[in-house]
PDB file of N, CA and C in Angstrom:
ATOM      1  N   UNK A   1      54.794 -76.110 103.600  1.00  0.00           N
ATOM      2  CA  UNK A   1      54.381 -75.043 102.716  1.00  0.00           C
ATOM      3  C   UNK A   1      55.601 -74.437 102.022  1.00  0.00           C
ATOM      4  N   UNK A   2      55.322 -73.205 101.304  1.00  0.00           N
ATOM      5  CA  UNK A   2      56.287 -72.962 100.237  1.00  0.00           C
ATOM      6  C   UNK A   2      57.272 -71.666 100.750  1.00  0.00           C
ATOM      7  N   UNK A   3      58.079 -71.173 100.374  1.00  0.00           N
ATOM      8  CA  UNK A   3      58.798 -69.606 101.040  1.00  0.00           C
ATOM      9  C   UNK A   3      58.710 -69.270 100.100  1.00  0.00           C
ATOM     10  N   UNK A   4      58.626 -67.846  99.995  1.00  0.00           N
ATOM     11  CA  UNK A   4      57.774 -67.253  98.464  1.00  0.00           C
ATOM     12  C   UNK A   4      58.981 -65.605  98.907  1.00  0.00           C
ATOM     13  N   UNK A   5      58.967 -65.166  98.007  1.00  0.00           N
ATOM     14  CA  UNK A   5      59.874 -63.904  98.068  1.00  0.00           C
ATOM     15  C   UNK A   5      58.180 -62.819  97.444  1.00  0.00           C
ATOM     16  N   UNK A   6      57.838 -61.468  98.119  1.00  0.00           N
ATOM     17  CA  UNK A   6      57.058 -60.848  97.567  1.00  0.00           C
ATOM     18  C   UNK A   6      57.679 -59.674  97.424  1.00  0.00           C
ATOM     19  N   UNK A   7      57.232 -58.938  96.115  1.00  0.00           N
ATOM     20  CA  UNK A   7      58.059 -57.807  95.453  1.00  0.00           C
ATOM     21  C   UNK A   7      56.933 -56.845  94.658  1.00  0.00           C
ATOM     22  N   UNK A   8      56.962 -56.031  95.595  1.00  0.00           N
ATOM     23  CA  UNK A   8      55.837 -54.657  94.713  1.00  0.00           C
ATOM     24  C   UNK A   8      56.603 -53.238  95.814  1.00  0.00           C
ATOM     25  N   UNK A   9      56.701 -52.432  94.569  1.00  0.00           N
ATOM     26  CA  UNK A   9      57.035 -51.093  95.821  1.00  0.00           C
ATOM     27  C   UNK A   9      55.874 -50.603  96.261  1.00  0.00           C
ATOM     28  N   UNK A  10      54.869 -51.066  96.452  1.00  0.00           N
ATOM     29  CA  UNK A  10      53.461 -50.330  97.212  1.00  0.00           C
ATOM     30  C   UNK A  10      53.444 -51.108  98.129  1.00  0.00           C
ATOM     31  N   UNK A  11      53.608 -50.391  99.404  1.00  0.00           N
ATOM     32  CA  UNK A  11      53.456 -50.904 100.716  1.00  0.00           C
ATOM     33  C   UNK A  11      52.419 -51.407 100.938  1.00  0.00           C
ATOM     34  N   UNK A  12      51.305 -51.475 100.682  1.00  0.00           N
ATOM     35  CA  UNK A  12      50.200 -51.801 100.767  1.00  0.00           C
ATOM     36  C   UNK A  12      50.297 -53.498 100.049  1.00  0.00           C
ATOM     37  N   UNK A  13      50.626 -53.248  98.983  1.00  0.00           N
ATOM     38  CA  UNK A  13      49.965 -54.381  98.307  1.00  0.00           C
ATOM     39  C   UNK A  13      51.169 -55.179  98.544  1.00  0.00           C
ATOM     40  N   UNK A  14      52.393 -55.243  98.741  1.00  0.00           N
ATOM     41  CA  UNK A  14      53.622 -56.164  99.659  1.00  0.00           C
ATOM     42  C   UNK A  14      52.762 -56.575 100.986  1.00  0.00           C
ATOM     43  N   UNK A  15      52.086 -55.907 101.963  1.00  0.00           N
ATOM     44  CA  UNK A  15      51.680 -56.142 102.801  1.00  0.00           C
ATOM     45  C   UNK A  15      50.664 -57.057 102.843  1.00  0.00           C
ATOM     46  N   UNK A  16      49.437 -56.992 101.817  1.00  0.00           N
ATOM     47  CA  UNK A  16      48.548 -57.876 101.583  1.00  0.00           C
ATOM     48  C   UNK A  16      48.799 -58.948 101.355  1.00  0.00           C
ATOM     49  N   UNK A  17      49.620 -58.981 100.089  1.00  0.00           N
ATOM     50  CA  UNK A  17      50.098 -60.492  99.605  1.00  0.00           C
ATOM     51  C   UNK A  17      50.691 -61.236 100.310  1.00  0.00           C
ATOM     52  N   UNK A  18      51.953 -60.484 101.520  1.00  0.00           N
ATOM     53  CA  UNK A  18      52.610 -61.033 102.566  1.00  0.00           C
ATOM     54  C   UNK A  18      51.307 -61.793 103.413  1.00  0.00           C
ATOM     55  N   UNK A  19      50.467 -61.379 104.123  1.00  0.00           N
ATOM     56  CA  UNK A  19      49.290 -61.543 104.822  1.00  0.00           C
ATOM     57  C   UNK A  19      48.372 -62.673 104.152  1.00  0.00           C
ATOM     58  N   UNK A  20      48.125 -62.456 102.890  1.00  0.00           N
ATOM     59  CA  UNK A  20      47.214 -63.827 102.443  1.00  0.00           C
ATOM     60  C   UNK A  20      48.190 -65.168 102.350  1.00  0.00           C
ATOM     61  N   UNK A  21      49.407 -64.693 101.635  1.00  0.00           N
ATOM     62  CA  UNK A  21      49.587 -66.370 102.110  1.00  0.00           C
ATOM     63  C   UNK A  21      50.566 -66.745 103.687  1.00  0.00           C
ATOM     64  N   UNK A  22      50.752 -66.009 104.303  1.00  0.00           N
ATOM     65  CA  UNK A  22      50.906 -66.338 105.412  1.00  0.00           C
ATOM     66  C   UNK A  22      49.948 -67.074 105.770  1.00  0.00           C
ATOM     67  N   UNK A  23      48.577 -66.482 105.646  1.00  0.00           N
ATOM     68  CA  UNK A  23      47.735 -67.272 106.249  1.00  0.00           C
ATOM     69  C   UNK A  23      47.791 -68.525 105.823  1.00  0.00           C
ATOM     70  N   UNK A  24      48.092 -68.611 104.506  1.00  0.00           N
ATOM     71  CA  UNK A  24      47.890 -70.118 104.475  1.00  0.00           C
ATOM     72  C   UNK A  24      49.058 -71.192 104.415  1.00  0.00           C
ATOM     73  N   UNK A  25      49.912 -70.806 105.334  1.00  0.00           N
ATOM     74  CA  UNK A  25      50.935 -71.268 105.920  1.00  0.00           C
ATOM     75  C   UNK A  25      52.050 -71.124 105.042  1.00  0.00           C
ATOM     76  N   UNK A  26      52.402 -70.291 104.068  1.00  0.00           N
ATOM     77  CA  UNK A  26      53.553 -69.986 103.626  1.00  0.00           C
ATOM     78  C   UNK A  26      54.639 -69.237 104.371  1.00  0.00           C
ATOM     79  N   UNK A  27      56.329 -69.088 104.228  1.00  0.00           N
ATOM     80  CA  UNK A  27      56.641 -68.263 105.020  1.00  0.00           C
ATOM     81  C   UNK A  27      56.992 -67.316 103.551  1.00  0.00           C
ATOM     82  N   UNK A  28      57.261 -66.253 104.324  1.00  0.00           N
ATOM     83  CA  UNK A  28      57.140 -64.704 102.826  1.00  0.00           C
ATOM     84  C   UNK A  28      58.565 -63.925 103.643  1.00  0.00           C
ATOM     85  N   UNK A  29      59.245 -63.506 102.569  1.00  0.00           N
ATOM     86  CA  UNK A  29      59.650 -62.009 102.842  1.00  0.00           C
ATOM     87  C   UNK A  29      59.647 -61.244 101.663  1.00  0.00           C
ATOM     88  N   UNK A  30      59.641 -60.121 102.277  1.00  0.00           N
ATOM     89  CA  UNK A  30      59.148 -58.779 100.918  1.00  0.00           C
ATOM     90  C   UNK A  30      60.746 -57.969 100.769  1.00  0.00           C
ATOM     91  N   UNK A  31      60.234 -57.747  99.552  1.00  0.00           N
ATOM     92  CA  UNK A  31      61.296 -56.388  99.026  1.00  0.00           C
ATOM     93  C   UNK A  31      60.379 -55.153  98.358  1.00  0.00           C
ATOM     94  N   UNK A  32      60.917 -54.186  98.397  1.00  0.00           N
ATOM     95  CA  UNK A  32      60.250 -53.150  98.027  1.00  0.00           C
ATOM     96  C   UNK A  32      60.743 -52.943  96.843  1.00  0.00           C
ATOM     97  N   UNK A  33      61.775 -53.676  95.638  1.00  0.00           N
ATOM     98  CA  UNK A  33      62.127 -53.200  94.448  1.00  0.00           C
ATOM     99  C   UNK A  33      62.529 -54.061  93.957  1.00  0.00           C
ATOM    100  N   UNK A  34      63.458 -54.057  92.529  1.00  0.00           N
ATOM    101  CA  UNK A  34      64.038 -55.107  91.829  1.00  0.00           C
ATOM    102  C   UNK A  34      65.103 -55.482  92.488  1.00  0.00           C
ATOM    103  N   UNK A  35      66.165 -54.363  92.705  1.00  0.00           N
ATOM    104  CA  UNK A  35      66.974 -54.211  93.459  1.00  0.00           C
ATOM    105  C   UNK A  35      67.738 -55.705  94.696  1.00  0.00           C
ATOM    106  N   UNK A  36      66.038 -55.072  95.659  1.00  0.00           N
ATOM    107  CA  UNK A  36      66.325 -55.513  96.931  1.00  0.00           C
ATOM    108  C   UNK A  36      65.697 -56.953  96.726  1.00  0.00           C
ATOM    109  N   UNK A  37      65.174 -57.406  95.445  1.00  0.00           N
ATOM    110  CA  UNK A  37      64.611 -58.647  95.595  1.00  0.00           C
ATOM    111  C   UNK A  37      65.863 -59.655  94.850  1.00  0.00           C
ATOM    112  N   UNK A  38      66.867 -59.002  93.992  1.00  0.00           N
ATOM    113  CA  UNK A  38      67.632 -60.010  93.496  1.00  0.00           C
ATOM    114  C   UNK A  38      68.768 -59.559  94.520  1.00  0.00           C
ATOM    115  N   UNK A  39      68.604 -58.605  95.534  1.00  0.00           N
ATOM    116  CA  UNK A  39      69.600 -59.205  96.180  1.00  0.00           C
ATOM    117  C   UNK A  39      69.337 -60.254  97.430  1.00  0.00           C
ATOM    118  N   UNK A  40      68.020 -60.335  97.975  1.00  0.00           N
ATOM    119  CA  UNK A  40      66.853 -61.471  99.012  1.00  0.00           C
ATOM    120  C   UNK A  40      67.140 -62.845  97.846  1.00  0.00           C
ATOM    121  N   UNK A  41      66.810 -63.002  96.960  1.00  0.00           N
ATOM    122  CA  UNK A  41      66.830 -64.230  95.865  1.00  0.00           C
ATOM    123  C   UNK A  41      68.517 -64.626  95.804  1.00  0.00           C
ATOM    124  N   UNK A  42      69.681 -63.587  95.537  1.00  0.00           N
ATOM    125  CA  UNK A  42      70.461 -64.342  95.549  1.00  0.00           C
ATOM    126  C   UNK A  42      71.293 -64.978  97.002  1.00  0.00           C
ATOM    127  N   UNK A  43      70.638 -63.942  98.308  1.00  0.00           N
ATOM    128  CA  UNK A  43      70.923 -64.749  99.665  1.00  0.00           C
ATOM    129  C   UNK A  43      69.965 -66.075  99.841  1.00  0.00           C
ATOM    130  N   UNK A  44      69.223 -66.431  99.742  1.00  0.00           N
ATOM    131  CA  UNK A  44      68.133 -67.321  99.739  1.00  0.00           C
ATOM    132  C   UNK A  44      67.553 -67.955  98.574  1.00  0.00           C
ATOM    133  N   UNK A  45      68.438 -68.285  97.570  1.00  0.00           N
ATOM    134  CA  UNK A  45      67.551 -69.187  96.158  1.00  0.00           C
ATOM    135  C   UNK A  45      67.854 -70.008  96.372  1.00  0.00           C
ATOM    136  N   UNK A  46      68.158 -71.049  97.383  1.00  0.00           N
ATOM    137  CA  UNK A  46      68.181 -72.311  97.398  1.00  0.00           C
ATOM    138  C   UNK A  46      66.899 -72.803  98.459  1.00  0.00           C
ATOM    139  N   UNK A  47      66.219 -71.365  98.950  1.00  0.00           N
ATOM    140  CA  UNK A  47      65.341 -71.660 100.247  1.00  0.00           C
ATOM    141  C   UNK A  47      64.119 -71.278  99.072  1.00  0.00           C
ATOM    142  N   UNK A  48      64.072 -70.519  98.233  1.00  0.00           N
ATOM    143  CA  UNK A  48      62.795 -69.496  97.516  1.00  0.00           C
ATOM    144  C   UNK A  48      62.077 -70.904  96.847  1.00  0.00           C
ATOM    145  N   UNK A  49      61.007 -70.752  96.651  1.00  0.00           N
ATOM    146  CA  UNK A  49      59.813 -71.908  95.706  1.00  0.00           C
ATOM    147  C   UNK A  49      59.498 -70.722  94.838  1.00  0.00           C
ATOM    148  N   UNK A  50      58.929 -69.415  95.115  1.00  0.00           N
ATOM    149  CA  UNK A  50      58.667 -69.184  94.227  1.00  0.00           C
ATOM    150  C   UNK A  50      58.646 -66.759  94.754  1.00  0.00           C
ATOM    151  N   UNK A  51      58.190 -66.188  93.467  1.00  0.00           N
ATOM    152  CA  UNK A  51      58.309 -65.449  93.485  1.00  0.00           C
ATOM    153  C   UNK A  51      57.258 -64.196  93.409  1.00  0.00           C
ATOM    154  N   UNK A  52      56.635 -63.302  93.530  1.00  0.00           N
ATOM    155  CA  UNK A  52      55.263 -62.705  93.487  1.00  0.00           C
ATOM    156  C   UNK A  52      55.850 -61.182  93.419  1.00  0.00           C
ATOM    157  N   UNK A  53      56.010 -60.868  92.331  1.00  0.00           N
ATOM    158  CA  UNK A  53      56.473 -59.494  91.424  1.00  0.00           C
ATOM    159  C   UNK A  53      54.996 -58.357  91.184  1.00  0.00           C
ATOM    160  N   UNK A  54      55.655 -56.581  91.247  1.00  0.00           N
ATOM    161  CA  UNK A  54      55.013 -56.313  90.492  1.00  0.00           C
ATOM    162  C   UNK A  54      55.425 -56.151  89.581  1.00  0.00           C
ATOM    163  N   UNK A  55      54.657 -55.602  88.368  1.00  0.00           N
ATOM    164  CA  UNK A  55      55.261 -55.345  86.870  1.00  0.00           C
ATOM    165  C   UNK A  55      55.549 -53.573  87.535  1.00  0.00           C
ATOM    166  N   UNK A  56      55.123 -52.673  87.485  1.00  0.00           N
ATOM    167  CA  UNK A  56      55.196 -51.309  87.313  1.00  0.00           C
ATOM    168  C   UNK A  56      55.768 -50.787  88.321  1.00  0.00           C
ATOM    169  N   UNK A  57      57.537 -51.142  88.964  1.00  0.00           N
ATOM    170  CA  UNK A  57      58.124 -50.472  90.028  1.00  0.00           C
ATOM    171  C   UNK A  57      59.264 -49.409  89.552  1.00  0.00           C
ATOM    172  N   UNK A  58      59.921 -48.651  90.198  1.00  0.00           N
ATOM    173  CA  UNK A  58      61.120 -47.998  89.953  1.00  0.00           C
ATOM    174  C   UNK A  58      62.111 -48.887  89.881  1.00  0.00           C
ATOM    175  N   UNK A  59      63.167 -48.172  88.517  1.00  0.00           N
ATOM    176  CA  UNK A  59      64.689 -48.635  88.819  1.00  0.00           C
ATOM    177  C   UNK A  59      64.521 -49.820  87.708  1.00  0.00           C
ATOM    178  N   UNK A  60      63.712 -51.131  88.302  1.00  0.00           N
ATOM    179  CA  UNK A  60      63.722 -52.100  87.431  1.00  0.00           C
ATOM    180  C   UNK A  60      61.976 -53.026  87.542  1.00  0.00           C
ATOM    181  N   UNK A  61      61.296 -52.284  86.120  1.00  0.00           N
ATOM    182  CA  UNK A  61      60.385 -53.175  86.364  1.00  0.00           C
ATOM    183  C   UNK A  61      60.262 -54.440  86.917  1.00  0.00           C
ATOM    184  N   UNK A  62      59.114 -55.300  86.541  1.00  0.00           N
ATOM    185  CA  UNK A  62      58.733 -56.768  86.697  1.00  0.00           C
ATOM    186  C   UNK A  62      59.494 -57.554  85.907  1.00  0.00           C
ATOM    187  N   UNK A  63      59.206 -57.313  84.743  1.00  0.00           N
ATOM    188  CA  UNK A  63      59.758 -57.783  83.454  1.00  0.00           C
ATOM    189  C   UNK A  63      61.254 -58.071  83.549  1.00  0.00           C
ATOM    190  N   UNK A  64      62.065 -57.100  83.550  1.00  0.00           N
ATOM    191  CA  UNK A  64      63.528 -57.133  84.140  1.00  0.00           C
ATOM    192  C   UNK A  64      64.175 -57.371  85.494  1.00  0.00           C
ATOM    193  N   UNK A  65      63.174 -57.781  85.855  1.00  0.00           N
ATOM    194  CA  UNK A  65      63.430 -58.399  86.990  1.00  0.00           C
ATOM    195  C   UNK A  65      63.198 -59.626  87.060  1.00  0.00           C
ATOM    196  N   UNK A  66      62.205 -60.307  86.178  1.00  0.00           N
ATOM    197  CA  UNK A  66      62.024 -61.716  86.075  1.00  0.00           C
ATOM    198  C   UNK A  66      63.005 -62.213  84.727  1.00  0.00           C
ATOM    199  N   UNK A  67      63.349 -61.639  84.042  1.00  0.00           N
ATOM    200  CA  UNK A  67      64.786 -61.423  82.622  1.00  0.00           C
ATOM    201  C   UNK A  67      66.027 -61.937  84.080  1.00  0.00           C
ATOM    202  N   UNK A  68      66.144 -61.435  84.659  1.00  0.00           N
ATOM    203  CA  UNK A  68      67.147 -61.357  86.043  1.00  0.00           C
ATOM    204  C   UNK A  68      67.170 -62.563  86.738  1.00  0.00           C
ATOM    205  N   UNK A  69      65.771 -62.846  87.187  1.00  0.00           N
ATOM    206  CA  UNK A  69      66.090 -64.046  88.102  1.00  0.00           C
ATOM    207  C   UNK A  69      65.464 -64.966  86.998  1.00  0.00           C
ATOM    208  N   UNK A  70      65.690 -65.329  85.775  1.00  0.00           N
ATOM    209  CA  UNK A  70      65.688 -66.400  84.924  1.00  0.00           C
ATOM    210  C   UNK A  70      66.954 -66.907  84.524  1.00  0.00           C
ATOM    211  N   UNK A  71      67.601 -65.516  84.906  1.00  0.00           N
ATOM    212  CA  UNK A  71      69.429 -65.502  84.218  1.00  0.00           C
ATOM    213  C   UNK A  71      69.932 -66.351  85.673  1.00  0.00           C
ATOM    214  N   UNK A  72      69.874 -66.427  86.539  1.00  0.00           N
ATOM    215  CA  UNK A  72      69.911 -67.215  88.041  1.00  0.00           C
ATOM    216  C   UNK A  72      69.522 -68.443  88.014  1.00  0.00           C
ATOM    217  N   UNK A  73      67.967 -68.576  87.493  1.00  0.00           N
ATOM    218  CA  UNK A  73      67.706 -69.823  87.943  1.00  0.00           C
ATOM    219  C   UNK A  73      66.581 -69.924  86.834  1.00  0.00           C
ATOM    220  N   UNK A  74      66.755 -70.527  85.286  1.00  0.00           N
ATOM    221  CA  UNK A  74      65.594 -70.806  84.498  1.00  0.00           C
ATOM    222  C   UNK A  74      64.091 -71.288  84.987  1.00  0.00           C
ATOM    223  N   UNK A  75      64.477 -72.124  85.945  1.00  0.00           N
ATOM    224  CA  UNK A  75      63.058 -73.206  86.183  1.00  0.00           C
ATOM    225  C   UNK A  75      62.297 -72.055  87.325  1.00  0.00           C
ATOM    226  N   UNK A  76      62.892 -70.856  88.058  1.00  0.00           N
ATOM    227  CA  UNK A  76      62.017 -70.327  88.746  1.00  0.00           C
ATOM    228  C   UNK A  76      60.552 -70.184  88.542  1.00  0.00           C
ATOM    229  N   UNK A  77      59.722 -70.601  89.917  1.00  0.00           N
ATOM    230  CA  UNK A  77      57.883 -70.131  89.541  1.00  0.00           C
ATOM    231  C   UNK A  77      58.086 -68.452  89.696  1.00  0.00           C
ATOM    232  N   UNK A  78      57.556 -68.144  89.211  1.00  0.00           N
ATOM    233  CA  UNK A  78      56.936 -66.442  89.350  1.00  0.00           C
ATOM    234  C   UNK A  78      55.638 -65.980  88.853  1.00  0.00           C
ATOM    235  N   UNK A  79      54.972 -65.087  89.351  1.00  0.00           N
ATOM    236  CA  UNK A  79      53.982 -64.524  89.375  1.00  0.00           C
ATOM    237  C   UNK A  79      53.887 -63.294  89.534  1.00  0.00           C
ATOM    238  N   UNK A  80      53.405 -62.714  88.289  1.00  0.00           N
ATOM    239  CA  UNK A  80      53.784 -61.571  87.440  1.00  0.00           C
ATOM    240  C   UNK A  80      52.310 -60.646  87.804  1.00  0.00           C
ATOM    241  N   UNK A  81      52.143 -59.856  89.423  1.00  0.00           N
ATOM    242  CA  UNK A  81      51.030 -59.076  88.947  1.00  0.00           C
ATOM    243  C   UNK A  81      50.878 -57.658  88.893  1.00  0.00           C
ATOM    244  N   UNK A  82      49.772 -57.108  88.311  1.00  0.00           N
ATOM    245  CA  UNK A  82      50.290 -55.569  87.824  1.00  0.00           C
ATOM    246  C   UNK A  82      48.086 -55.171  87.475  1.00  0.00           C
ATOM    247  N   UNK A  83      48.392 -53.793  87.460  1.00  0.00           N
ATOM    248  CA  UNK A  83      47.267 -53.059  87.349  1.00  0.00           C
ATOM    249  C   UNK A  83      47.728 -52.674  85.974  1.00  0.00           C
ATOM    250  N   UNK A  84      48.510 -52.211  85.316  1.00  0.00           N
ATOM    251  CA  UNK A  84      48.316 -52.297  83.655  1.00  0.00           C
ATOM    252  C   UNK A  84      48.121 -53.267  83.430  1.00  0.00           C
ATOM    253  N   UNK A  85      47.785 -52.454  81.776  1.00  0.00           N
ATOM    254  CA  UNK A  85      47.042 -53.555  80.701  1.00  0.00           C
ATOM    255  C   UNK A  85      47.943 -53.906  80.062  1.00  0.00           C
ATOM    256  N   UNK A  86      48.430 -55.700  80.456  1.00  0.00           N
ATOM    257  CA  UNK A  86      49.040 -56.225  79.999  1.00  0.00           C
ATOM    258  C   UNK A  86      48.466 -57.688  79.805  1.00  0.00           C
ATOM    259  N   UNK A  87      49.248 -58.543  78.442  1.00  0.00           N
ATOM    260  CA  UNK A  87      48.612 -59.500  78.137  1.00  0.00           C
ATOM    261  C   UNK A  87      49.762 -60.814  78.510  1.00  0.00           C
ATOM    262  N   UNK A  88      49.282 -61.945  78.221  1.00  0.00           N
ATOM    263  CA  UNK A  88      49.896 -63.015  78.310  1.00  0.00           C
ATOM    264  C   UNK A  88      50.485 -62.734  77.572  1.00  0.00           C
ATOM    265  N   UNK A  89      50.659 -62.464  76.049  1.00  0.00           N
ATOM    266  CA  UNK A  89      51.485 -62.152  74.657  1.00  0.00           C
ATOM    267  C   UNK A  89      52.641 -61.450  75.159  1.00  0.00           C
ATOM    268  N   UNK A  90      52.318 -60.576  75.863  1.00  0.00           N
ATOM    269  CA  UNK A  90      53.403 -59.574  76.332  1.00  0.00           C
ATOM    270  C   UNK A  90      54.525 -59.618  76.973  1.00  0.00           C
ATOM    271  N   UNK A  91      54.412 -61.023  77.948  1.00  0.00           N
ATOM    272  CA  UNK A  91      55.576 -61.382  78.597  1.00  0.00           C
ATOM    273  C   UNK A  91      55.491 -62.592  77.983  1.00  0.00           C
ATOM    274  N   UNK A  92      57.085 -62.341  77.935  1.00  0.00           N
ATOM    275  CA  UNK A  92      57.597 -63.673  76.767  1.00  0.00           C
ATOM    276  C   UNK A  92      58.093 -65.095  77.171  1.00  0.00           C
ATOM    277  N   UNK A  93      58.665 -64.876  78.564  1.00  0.00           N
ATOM    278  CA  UNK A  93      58.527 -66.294  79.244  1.00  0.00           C
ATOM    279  C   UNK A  93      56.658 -66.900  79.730  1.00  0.00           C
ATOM    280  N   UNK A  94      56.746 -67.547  79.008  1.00  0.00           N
ATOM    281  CA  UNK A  94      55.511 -68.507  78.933  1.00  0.00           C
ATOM    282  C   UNK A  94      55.066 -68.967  80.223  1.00  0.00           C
ATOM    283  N   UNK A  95      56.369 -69.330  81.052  1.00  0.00           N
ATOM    284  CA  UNK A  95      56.265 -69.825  82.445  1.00  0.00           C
ATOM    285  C   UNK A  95      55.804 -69.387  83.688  1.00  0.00           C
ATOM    286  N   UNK A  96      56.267 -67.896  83.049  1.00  0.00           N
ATOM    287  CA  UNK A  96      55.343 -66.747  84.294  1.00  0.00           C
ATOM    288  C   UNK A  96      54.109 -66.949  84.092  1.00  0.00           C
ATOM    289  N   UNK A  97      53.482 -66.663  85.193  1.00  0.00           N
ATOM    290  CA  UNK A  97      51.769 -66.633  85.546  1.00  0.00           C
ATOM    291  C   UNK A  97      51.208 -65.006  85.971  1.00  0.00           C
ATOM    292  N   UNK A  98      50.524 -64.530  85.126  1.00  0.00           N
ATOM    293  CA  UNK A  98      50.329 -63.402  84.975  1.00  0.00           C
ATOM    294  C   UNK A  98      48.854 -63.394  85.868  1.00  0.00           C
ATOM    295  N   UNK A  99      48.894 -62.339  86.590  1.00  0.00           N
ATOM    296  CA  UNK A  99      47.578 -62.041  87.584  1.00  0.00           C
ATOM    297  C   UNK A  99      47.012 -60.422  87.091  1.00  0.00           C
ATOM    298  N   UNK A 100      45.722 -60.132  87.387  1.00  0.00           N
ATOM    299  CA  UNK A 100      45.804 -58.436  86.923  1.00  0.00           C
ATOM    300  C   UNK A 100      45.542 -57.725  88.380  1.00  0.00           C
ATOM    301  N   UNK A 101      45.357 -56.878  88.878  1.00  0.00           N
ATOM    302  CA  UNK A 101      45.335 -55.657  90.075  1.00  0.00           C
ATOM    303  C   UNK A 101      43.897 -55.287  89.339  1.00  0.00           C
ATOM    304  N   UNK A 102      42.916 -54.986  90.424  1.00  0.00           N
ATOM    305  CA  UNK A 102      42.881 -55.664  91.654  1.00  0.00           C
ATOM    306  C   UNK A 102      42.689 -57.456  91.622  1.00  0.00           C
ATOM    307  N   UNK A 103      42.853 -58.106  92.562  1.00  0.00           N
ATOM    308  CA  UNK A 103      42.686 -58.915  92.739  1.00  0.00           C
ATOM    309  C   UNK A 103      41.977 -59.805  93.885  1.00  0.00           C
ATOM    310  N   UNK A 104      41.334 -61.216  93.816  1.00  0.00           N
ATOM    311  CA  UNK A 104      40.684 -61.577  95.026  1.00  0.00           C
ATOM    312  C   UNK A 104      41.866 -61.900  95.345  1.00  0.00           C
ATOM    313  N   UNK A 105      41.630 -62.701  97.006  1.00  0.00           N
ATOM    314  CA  UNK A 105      43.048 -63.186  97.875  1.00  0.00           C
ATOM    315  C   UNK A 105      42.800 -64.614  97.411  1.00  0.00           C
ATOM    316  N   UNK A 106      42.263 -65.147  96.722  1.00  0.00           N
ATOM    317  CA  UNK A 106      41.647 -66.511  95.912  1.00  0.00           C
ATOM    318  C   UNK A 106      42.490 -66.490  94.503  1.00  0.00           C
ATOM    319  N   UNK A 107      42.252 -66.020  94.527  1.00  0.00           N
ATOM    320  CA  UNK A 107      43.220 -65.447  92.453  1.00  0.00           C
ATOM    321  C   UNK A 107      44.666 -65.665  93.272  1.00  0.00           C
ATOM    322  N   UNK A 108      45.289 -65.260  93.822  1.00  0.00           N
ATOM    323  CA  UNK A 108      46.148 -65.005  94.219  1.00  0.00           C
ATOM    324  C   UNK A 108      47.023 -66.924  94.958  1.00  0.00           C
ATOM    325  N   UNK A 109      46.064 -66.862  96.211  1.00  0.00           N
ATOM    326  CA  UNK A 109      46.689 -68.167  96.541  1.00  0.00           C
ATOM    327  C   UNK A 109      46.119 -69.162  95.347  1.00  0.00           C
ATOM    328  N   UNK A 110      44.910 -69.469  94.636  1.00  0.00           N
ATOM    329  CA  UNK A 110      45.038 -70.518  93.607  1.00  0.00           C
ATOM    330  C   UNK A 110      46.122 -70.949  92.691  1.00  0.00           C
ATOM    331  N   UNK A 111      46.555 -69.233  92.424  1.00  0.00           N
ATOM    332  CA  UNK A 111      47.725 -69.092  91.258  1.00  0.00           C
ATOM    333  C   UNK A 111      48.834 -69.910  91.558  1.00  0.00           C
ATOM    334  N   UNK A 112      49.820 -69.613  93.469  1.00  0.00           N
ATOM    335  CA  UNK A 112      50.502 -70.733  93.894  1.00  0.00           C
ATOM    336  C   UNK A 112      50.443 -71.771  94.026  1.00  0.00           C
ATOM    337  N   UNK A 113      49.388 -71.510  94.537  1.00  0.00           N
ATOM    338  CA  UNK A 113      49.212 -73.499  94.777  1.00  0.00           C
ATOM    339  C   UNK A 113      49.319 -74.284  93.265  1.00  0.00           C
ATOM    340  N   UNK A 114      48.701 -73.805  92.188  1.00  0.00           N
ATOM    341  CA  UNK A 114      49.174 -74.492  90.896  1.00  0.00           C
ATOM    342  C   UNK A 114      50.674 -74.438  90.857  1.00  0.00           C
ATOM    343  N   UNK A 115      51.344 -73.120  90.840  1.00  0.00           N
ATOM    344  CA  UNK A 115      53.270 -73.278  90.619  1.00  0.00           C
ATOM    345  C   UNK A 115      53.797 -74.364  91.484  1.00  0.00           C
ATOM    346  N   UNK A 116      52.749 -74.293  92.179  1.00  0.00           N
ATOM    347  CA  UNK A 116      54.094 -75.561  93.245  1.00  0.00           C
ATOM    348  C   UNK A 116      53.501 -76.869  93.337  1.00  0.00           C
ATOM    349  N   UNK A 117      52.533 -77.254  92.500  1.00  0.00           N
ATOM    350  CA  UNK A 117      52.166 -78.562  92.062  1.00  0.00           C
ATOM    351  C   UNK A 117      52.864 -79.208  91.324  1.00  0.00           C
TER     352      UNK A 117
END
């Protein structure tokens, strides 16, 4: 299975996402910010498959945070999800996979399992 880095400052929803794909045999670790996730990504980007962002945190959105770890590593998967209204148009790397809040735990693991096909 895949090691996935998860990144939302809502404890809650780091916790969930950690929890659904655990279950399905991924290993996860969380960060609570932009911060603490490019500094987890740059100890571990040779271990990361992929990435599970929110858009709407302190300090450094989603957006600039995936601007960040593109400047690291172009080909990164990421998965861009957020409770604003935001469109595919809106984020300009094409490559991200945009999810909306709320979400099923189905939306969620389908979305990976395509990045890492």
């Amino acid at each position: 299975m895949a090691n996935i880095l998860v990144v939302d400052d809502a404890r809650e929803w780091r916790v969930l996402f950690a929890a659904v794909l655990e279950a399905e045999g991924h290993d996860v670790v969380v960060a609570c910010d932009g911060g603490e996730a490019l500094a987890l990504y740059d100890q571990r980007c040779s271990q990361l498959d992929l990435v599970v962002t929110d858009f709407s945190m302190p300090h450094m959105n989603g957006l600039q945070l995936i601007s960040n770890l593109k400047a690291r590593n172009s080909r990164a998967h990421i998965i861009l999800v957020t409770g604003d209204i935001i469109r595919n148009r809106d984020v300009a790397d094409t490559s991200v996979t945009l999810l909306q809040k709320p979400l099923a735990n189905n939306d969620l693991v389908d979305a990976v399992e395509a990045l890492l096909k």
